[in-house]
C-alpha atoms as a PDB file:
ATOM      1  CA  UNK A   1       3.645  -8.907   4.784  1.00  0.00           C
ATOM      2  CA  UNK A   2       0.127  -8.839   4.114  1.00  0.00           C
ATOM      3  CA  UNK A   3      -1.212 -12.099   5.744  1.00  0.00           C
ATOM      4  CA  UNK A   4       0.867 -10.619   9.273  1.00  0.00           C
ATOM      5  CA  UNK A   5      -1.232  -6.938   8.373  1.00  0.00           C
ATOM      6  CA  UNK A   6      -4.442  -9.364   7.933  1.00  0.00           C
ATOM      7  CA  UNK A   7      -3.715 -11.219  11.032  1.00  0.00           C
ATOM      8  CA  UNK A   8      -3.286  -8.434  13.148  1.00  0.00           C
ATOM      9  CA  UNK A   9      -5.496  -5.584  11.714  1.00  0.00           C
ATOM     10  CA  UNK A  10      -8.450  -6.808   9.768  1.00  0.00           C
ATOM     11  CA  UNK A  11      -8.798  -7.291   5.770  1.00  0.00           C
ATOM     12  CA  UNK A  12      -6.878  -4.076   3.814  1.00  0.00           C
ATOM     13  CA  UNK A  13      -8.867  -2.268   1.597  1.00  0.00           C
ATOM     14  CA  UNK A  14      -7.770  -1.844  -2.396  1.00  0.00           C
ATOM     15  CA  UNK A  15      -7.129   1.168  -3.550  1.00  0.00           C
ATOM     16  CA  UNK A  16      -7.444   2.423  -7.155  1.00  0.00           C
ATOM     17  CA  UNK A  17      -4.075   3.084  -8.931  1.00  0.00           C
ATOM     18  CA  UNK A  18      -5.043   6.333 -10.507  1.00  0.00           C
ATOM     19  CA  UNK A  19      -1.957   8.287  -9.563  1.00  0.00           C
ATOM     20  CA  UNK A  20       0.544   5.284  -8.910  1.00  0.00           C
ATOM     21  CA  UNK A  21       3.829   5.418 -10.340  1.00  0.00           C
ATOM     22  CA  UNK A  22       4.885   2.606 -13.506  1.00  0.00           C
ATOM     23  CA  UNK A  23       5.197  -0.403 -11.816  1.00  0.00           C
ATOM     24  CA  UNK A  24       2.855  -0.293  -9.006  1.00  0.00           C
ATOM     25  CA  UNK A  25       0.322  -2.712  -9.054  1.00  0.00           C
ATOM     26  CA  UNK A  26      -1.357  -2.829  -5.622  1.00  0.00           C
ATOM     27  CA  UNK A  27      -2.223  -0.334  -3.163  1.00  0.00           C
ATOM     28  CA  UNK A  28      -3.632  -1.773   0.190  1.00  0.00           C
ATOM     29  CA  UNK A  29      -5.447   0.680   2.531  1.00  0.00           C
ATOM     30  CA  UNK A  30      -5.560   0.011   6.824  1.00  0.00           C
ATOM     31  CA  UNK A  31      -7.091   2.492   7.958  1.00  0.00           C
ATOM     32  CA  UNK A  32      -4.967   5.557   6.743  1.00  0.00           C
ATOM     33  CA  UNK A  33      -2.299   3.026   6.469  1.00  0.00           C
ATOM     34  CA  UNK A  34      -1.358   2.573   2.891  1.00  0.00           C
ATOM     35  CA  UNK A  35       1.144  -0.262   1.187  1.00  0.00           C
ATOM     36  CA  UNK A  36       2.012  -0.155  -2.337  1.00  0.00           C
ATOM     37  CA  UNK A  37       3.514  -3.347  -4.208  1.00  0.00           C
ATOM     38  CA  UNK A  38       5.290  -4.049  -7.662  1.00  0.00           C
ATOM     39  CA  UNK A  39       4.354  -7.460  -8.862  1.00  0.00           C
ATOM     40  CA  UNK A  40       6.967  -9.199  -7.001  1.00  0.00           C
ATOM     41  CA  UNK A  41       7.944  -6.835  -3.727  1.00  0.00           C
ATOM     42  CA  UNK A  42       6.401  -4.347  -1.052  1.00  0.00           C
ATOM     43  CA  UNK A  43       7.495  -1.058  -2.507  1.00  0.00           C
ATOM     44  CA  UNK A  44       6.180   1.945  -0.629  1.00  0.00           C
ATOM     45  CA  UNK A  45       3.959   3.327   2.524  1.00  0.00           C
ATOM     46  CA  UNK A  46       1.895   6.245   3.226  1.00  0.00           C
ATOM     47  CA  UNK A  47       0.562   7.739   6.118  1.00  0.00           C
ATOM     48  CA  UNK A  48      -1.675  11.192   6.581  1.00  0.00           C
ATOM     49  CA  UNK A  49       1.811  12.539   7.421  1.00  0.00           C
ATOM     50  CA  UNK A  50       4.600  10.947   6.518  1.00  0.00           C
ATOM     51  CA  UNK A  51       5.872   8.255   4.057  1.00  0.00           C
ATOM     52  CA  UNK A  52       8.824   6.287   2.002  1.00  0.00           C
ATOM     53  CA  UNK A  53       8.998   3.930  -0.784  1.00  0.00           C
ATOM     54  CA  UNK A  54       7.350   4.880  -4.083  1.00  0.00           C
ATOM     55  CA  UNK A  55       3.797   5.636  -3.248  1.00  0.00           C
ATOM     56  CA  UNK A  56       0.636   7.181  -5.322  1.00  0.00           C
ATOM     57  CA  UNK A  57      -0.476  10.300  -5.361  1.00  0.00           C
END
């Protein structure tokens, strides 16, 4: 998922985990677009509005 997100949108900014629920150990940032990933899986988005998945605070 993330090379494709590279590929088409640029480099994703990391986020800090300060807020992230147990198990969360990346948070990728495009532009208001956030992923969040467990060690082995995509877990969560975010947008300013909406979102799904287990996300950080």
């Amino acid at each position: 998922m993330i090379p494709v997100l590279e590929r088409e949108l640029g480099a994703g900014r990391a986020l800090p985990l300060a807020g992230c629920a147990p198990g969360i150990v990346r948070q990728l940032d495009w532009d208001g677009l956030i992923l969040t990933f467990s060690s082995e899986r995509f877990v969560g988005w975010k947008t300013a509005g909406e979102s799904a998945g287990q996300t950080c605070a």
